[in-house]
N, C-alpha and C. Protein backbone atom coordinates (compact mmCIF):
# COMPACT_ATOMS: atom_id res chain seq x y z
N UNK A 1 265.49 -39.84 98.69
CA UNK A 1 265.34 -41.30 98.79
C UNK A 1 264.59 -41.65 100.06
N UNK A 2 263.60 -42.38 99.65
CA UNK A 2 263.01 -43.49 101.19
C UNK A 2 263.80 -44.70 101.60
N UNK A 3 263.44 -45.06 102.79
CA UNK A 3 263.39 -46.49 103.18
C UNK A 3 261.81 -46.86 103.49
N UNK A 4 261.61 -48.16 103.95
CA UNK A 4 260.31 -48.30 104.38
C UNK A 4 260.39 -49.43 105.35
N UNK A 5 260.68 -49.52 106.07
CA UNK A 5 260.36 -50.58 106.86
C UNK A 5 259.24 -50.54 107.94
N UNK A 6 258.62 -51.98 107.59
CA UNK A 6 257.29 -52.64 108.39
C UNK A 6 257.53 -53.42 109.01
N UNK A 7 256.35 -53.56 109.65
CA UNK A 7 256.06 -55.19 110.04
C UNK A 7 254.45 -55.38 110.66
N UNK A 8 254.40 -56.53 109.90
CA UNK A 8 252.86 -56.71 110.02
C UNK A 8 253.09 -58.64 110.67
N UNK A 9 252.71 -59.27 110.07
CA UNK A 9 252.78 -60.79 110.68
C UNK A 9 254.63 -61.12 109.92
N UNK A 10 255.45 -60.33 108.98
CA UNK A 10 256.55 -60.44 109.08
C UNK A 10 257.44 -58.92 108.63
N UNK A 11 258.59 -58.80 108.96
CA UNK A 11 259.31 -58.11 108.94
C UNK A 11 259.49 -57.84 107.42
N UNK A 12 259.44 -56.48 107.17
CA UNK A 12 259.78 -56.29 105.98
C UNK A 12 260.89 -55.12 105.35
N UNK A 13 262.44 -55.30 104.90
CA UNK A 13 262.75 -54.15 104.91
C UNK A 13 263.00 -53.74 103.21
N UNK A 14 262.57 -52.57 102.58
CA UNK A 14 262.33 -52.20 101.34
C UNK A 14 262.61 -50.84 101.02
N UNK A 15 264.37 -50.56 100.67
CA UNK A 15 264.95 -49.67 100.29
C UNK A 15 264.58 -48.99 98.81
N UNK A 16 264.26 -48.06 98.67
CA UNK A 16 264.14 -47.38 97.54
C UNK A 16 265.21 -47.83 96.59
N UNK A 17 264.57 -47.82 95.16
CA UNK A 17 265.79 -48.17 94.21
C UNK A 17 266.12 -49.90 93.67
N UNK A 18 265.40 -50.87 94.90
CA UNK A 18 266.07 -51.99 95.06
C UNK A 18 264.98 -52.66 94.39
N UNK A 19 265.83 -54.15 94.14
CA UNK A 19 265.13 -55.21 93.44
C UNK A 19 264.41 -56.08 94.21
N UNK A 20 263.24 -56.10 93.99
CA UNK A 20 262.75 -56.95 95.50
C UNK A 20 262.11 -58.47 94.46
N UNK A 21 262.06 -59.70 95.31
CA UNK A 21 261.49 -61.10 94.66
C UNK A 21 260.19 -60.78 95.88
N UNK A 22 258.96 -60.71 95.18
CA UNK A 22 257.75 -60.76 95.93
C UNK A 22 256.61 -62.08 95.45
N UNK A 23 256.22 -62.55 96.37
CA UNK A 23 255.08 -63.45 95.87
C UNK A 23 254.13 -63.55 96.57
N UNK A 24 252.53 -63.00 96.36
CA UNK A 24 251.88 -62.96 96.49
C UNK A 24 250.48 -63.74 95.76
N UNK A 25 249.46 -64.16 96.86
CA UNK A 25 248.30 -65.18 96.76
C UNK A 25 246.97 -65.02 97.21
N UNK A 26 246.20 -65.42 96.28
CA UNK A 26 244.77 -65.54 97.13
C UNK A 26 244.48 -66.03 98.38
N UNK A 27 243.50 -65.62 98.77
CA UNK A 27 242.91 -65.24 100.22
C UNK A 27 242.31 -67.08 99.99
N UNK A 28 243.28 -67.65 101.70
CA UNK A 28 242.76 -68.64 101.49
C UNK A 28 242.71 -70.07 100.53
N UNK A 29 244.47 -69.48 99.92
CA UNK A 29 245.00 -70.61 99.48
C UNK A 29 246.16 -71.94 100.08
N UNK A 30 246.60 -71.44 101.54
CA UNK A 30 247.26 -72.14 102.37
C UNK A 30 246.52 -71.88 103.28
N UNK A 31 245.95 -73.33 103.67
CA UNK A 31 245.43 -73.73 105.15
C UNK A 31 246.07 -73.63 106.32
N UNK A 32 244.45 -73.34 106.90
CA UNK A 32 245.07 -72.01 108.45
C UNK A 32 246.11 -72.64 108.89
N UNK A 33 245.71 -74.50 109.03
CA UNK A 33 246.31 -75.18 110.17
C UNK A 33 248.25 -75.07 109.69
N UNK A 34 248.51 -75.34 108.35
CA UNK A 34 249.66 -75.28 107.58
C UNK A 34 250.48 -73.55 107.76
N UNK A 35 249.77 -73.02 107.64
CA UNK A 35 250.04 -71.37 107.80
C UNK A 35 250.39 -71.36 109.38
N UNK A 36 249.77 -71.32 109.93
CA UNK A 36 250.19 -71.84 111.54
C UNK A 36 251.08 -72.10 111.72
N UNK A 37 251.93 -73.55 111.12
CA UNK A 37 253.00 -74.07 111.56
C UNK A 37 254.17 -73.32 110.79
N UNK A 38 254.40 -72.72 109.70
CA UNK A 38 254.89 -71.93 109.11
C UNK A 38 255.43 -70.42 109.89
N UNK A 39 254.31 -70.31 110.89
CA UNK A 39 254.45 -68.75 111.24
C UNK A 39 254.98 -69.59 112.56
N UNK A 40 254.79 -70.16 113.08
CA UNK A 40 255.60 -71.30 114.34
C UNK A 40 256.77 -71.46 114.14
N UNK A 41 256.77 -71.63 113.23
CA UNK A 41 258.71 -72.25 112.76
C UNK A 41 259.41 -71.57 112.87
N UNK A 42 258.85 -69.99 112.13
CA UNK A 42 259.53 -68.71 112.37
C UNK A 42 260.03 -68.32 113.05
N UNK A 43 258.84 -68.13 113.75
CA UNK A 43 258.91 -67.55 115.10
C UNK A 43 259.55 -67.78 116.10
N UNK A 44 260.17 -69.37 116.17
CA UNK A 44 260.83 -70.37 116.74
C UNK A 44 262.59 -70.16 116.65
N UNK A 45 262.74 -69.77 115.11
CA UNK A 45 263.67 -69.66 114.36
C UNK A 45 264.24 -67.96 114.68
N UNK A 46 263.53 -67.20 114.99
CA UNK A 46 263.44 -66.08 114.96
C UNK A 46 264.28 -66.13 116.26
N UNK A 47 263.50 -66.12 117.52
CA UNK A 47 264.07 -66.48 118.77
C UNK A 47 264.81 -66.94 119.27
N UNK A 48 265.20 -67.86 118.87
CA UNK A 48 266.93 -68.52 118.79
C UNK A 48 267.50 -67.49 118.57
N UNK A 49 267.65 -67.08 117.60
CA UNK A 49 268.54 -65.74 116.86
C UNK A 49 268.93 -65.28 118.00
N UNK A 50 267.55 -64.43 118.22
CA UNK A 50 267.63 -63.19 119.60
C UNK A 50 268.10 -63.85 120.86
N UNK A 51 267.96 -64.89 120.70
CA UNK A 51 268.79 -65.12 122.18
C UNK A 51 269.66 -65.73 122.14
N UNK A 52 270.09 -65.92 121.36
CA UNK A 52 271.68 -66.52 121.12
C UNK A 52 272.97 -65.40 121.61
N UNK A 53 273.22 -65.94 122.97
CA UNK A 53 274.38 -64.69 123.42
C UNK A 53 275.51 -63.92 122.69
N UNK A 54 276.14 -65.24 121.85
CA UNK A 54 277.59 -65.42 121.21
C UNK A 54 277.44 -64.61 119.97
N UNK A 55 275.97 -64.20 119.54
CA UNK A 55 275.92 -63.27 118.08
C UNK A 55 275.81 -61.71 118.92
N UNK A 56 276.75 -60.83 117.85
CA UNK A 56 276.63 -59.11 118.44
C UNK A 56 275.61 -59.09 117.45
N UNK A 57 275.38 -57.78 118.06
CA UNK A 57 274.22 -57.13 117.14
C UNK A 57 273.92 -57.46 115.86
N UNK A 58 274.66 -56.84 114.80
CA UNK A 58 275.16 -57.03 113.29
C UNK A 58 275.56 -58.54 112.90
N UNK A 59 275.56 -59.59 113.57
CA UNK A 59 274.92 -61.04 113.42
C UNK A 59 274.07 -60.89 113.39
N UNK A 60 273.45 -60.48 114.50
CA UNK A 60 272.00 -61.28 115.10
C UNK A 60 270.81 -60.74 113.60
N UNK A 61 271.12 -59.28 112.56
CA UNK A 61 270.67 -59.01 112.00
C UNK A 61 270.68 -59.61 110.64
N UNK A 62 271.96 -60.32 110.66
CA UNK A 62 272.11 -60.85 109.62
C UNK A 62 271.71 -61.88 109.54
N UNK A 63 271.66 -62.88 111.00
CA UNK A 63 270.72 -64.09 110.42
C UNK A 63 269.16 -64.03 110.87
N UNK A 64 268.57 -63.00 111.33
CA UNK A 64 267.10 -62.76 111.03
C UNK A 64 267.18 -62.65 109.65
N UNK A 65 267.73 -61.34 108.94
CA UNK A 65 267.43 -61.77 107.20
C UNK A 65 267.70 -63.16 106.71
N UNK A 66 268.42 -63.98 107.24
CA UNK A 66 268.73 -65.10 106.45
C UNK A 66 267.37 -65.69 106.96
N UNK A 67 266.85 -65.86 108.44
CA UNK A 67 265.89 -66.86 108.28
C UNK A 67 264.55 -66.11 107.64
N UNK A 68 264.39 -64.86 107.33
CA UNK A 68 263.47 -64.15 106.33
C UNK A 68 263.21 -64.85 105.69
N UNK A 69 264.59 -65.15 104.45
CA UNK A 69 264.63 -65.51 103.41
C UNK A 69 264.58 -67.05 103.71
N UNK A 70 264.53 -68.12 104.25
CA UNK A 70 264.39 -69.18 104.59
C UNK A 70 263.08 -69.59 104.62
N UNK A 71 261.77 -68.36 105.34
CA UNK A 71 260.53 -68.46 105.68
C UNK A 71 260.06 -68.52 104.17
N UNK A 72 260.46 -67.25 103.79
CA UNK A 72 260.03 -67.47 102.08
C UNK A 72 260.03 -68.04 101.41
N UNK A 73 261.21 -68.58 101.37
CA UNK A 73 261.91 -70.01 100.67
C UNK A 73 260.85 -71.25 100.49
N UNK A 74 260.59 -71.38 102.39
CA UNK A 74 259.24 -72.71 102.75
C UNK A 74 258.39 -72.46 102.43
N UNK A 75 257.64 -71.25 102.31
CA UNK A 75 256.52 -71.06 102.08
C UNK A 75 256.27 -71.52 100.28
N UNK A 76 257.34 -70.18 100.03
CA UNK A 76 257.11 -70.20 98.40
C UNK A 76 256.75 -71.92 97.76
N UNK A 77 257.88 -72.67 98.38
CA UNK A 77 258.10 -74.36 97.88
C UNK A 77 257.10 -74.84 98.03
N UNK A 78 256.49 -74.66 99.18
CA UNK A 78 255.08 -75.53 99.68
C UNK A 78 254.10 -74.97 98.61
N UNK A 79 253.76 -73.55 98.16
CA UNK A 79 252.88 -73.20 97.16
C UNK A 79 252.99 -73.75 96.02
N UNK A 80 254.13 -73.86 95.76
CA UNK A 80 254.45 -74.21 93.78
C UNK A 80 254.11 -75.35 93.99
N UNK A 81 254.24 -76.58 95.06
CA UNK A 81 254.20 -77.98 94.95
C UNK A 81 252.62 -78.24 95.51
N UNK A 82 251.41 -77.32 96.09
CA UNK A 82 250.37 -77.37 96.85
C UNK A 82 249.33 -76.40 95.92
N UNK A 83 249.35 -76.58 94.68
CA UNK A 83 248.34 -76.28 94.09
C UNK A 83 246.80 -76.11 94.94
N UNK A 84 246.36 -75.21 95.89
CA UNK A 84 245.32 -75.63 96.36
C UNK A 84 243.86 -74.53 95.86
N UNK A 85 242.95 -75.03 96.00
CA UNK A 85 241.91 -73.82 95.76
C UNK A 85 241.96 -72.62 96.63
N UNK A 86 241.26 -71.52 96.72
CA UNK A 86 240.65 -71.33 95.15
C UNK A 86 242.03 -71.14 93.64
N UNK A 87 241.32 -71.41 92.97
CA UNK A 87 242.37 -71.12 91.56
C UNK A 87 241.52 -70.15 90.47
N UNK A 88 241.43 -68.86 90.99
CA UNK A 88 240.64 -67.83 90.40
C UNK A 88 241.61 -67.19 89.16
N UNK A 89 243.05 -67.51 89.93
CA UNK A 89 244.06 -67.06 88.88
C UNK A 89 244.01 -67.88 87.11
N UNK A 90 243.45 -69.01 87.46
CA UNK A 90 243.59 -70.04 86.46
C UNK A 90 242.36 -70.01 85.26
N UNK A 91 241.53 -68.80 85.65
CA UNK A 91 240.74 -68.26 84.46
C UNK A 91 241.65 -67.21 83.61
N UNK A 92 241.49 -67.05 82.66
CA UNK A 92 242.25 -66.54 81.62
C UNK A 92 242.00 -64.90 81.82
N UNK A 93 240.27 -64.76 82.23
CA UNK A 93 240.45 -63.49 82.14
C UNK A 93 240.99 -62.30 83.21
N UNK A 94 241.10 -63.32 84.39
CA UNK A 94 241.46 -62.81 85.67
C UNK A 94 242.88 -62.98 85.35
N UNK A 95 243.15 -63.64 84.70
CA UNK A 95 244.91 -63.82 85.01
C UNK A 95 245.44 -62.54 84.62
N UNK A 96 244.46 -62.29 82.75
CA UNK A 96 244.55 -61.31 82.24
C UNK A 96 245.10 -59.79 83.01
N UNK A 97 243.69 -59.44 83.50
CA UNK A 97 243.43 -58.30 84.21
C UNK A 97 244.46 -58.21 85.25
N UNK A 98 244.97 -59.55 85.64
CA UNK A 98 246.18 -59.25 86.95
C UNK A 98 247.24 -58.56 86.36
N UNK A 99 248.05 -59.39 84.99
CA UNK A 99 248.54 -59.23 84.36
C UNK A 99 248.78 -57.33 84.12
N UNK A 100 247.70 -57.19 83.64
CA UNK A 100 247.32 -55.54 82.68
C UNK A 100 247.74 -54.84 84.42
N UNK A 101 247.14 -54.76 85.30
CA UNK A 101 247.60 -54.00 86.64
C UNK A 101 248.85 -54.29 87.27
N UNK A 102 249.51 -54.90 86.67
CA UNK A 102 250.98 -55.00 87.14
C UNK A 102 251.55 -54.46 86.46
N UNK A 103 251.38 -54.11 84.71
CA UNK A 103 251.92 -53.64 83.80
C UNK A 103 251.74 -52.18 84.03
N UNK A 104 250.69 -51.54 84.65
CA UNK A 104 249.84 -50.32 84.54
C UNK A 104 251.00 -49.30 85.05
N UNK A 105 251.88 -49.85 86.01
CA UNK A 105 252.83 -48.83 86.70
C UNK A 105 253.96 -48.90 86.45
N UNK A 106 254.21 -49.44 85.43
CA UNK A 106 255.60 -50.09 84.80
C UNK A 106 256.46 -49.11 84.04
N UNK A 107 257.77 -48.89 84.53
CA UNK A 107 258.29 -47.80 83.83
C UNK A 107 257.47 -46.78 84.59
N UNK A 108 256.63 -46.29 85.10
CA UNK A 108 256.26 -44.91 85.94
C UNK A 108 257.01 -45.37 87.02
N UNK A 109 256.94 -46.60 87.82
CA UNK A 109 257.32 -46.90 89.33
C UNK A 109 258.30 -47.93 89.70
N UNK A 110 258.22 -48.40 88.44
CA UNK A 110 259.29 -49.96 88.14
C UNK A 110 259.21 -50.41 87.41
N UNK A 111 260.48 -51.47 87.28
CA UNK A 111 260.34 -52.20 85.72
C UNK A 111 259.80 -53.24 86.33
N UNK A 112 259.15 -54.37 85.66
CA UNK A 112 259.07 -55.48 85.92
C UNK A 112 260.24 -56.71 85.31
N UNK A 113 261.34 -57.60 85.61
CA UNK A 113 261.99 -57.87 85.56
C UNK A 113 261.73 -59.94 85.20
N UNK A 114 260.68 -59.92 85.96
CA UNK A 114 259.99 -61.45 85.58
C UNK A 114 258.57 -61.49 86.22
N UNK A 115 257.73 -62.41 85.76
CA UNK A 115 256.13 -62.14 86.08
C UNK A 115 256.26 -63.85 85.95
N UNK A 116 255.52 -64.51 86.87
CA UNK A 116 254.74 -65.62 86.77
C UNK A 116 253.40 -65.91 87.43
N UNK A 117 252.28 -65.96 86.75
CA UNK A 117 250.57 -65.64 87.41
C UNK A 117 250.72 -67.59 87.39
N UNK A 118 250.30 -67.70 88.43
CA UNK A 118 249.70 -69.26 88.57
C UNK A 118 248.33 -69.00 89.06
N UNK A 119 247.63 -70.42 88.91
CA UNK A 119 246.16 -70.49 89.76
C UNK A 119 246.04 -70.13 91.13
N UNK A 120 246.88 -70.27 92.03
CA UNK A 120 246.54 -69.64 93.06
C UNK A 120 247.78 -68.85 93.69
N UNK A 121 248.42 -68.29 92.91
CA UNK A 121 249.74 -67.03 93.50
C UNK A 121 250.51 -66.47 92.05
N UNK A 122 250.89 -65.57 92.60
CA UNK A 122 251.75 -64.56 91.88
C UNK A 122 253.25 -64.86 92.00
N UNK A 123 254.08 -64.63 91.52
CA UNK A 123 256.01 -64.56 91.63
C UNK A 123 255.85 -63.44 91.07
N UNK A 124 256.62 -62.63 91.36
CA UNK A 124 256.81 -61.11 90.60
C UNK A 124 258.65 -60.61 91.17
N UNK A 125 259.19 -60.30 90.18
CA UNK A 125 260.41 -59.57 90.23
C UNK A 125 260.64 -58.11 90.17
N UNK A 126 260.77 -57.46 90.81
CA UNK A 126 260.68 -56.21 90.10
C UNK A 126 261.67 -55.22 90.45
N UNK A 127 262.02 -54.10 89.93
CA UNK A 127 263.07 -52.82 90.35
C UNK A 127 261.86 -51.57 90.26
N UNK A 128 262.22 -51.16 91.88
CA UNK A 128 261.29 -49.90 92.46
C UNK A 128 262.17 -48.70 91.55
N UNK A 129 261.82 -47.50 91.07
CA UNK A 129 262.65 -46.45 90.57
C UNK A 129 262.82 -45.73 92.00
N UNK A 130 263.82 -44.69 91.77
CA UNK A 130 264.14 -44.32 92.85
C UNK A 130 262.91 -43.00 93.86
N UNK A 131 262.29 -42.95 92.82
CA UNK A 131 261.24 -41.86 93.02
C UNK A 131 259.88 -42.40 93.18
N UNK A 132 259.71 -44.33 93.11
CA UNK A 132 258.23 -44.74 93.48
C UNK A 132 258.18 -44.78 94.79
N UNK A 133 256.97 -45.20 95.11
CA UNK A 133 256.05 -45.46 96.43
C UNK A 133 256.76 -46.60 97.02
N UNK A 134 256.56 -46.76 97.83
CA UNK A 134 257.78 -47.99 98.56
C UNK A 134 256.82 -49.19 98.44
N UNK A 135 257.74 -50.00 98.23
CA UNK A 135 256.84 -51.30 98.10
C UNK A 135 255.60 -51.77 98.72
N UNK A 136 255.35 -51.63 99.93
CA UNK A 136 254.08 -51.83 100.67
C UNK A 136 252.90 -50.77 99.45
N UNK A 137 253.21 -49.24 99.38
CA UNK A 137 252.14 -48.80 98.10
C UNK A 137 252.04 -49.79 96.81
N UNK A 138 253.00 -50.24 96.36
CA UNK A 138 253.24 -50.41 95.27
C UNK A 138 252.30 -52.10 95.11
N UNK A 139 252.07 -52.43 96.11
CA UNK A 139 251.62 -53.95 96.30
C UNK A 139 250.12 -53.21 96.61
N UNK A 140 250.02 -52.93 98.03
CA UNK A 140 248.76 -52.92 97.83
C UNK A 140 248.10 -51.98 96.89
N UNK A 141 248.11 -51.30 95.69
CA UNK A 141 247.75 -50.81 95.03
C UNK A 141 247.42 -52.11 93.41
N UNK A 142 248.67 -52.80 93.82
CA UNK A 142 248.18 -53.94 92.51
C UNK A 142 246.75 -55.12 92.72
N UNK A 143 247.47 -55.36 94.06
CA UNK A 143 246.39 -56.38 95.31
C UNK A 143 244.89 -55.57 94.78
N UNK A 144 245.00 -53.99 95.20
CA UNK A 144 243.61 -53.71 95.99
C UNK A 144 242.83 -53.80 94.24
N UNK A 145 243.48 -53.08 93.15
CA UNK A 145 242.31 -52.42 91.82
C UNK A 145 242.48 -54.17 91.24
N UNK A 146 243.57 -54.85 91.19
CA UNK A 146 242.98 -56.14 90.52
C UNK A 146 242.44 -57.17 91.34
N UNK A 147 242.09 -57.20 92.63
CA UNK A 147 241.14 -57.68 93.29
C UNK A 147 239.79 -57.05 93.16
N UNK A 148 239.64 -55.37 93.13
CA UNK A 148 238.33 -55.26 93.13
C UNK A 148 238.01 -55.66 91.67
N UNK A 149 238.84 -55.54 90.77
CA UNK A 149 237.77 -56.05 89.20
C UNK A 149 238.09 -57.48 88.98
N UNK A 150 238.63 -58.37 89.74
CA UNK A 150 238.09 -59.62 89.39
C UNK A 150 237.37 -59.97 90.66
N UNK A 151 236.88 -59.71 91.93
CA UNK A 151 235.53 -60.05 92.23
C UNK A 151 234.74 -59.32 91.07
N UNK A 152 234.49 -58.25 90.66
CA UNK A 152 233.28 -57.69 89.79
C UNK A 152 233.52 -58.88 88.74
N UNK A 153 234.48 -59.34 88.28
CA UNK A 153 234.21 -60.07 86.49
C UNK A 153 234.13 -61.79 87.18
N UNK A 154 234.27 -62.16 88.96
CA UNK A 154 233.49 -63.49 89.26
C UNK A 154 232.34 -63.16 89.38
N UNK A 155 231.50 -61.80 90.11
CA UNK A 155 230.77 -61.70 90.21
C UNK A 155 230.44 -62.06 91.87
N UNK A 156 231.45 -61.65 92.58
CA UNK A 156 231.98 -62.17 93.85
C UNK A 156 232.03 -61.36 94.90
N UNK A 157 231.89 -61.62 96.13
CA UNK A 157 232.42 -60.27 97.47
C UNK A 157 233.32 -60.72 98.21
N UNK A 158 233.78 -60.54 98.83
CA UNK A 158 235.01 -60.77 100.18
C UNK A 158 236.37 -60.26 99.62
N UNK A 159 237.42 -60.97 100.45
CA UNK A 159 238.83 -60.98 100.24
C UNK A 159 239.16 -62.21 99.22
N UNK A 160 239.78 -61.22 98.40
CA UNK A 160 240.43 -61.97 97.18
C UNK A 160 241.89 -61.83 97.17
N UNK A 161 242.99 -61.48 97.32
CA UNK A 161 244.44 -61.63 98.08
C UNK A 161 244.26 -61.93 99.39
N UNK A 162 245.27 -62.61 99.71
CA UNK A 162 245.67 -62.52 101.24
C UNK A 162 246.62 -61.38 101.68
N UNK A 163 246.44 -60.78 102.56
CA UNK A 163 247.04 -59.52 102.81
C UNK A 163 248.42 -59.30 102.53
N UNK A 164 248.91 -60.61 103.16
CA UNK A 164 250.83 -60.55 103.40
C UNK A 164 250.98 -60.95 102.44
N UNK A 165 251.99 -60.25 101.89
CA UNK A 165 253.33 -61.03 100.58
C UNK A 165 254.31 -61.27 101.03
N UNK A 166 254.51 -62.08 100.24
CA UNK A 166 256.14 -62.42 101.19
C UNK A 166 256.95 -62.44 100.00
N UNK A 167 258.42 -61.09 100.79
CA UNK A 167 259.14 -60.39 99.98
C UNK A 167 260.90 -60.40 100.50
N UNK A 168 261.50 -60.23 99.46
CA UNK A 168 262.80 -59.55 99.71
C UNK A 168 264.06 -59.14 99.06
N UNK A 169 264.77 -58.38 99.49
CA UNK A 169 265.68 -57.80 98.35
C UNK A 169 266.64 -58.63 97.80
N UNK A 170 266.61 -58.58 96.50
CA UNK A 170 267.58 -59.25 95.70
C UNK A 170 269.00 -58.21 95.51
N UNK A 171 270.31 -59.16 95.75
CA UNK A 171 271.50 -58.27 96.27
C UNK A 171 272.33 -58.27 95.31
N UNK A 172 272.19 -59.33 94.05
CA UNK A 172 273.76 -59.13 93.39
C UNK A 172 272.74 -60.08 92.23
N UNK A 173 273.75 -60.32 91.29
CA UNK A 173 273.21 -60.40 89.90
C UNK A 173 272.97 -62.32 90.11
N UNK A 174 274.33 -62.88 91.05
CA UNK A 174 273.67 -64.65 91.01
C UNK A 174 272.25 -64.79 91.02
N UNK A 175 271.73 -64.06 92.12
CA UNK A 175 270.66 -64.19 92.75
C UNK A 175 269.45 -63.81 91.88
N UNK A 176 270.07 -62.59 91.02
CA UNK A 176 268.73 -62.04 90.13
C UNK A 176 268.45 -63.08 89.42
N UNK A 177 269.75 -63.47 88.81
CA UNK A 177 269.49 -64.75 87.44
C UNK A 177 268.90 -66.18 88.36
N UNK A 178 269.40 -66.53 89.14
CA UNK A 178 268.56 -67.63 89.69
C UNK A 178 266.96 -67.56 90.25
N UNK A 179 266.98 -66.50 90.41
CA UNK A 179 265.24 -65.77 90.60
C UNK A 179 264.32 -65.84 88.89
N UNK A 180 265.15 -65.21 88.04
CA UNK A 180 264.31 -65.19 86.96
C UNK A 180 264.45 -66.57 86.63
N UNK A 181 264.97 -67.77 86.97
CA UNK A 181 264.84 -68.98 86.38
C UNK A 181 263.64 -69.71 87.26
N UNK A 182 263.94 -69.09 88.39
CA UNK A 182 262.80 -70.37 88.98
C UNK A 182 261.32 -69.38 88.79
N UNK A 183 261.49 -68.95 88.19
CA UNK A 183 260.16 -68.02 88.30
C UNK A 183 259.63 -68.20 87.08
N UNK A 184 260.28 -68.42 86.07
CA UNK A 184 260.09 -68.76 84.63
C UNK A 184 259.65 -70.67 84.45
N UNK A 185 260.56 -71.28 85.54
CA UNK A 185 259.73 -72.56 85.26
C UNK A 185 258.75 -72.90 86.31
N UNK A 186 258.14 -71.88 86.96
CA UNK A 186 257.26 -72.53 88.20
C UNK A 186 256.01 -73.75 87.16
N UNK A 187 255.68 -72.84 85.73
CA UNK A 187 254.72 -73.43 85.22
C UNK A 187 255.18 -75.32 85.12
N UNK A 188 256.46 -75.11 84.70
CA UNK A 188 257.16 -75.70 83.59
C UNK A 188 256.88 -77.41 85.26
N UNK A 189 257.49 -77.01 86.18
CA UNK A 189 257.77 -77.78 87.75
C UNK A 189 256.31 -78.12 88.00
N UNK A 190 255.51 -77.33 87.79
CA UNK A 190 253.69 -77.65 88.00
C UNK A 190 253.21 -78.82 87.18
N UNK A 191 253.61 -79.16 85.87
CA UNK A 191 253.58 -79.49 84.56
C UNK A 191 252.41 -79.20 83.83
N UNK A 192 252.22 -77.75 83.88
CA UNK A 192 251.23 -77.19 82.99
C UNK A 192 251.90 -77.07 81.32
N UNK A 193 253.01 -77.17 81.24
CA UNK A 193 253.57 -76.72 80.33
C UNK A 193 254.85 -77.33 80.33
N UNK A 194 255.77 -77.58 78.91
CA UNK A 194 257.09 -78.47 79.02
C UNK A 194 257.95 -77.30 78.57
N UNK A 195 257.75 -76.10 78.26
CA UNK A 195 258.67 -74.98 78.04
C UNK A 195 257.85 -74.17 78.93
N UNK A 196 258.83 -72.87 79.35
CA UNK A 196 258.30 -71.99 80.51
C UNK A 196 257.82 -71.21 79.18
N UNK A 197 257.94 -70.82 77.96
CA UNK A 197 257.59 -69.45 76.95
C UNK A 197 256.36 -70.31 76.50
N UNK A 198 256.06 -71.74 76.73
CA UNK A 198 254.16 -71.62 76.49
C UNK A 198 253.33 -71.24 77.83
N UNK A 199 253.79 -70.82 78.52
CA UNK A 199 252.68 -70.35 79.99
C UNK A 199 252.61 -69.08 79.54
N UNK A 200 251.42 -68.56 78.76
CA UNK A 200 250.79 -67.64 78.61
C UNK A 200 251.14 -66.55 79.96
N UNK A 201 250.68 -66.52 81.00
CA UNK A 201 250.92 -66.11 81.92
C UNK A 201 252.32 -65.60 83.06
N UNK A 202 253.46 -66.29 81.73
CA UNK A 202 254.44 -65.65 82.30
C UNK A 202 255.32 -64.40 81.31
N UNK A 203 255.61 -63.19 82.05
CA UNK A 203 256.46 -62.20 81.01
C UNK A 203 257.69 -61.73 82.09
């Protein structure tokens, strides 16, 4: 068994075996200035923590994960309700192809557990097997081959994801089932759709 823990602009910890809620977006769909205050808040939030005398250790860890999951929380909300460009996702055939490379490792590396493709981000649920690549492979490997073939099918160059996803482990079954619900109506909350099973784009 692995663990994997990172950290790049956030902390990430991703135990082999586990169910992680990840959501990931195009490059350049939350503005710098908005992204800014987001990684401010954190960071803000973060620091308190650490210097808060009255928490021992094993607090102080427990409410960094809580404000993890808090950062995610804001972020995620601000996306579903901030439809912003680009919306490359919102062509059919790109959604497609995202779609087909998420499926590609499925059952080899994980199941997929809920999928929702919007115009400009991903929701993805998933269970790592105990023998895949730790989540950081497992992402940028979906990121890197369905970014390079939908610049080739826009006909496009640069960065097409934004690097960071923002992720974390799902612990007990409330949480799974309240994950696959809001993930199933992101369409439904957008009002692309008045049932979540007509968004083509969600499995």
């Amino acid at each position: 068994m692995h663990t994997d823990y990172y950290r790049r602009k956030l902390p990430h910890w991703q135990p082999a075996g586990a169910t992680f809620f990840v959501t990931f977006r195009l490059a350049g769909s939350i503005p710098l200035e908005k992204l800014r205050e987001f990684e401010y808040l954190h960071a803000f939030k973060r620091h308190q923590i650490q210097q808060n005398r009255s928490l021992d250790p094993e607090m102080v860890a427990a409410h960094l994960t809580a404000e993890h999951k808090r950062h995610f929380a804001r972020v995620d909300d601000w996306m579903d309700k901030n439809l912003n460009a680009p919306h490359f996702l919102g062509i059919p055939e790109v959604a497609t192809l995202v779609a087909a490379t998420i499926r590609e490792k499925e059952g080899e590396w994980y199941i997929v557990n809920a999928c929702c493709i919007m115009p400009n981000h991903v929701h993805l649920l998933l269970t790592l097997h105990e023998s895949a690549p730790p989540l950081t492979k497992v992402m940028q490997r979906i990121k890197g081959v369905s970014g390079y073939h939908a610049n080739k099918l826009l006909q496009r160059k640069g960065q097409f994801w934004e690097r960071e996803s923002y992720d974390h482990v799902v612990r007990n079954e409330s949480s799974f089932a309240r994950i696959v619900a809001y993930i199933r109506n992101n369409p439904v909350k957008a009002g692309f759709v008045k049932r979540w099973e007509d968004w083509p784009w969600t499995f």
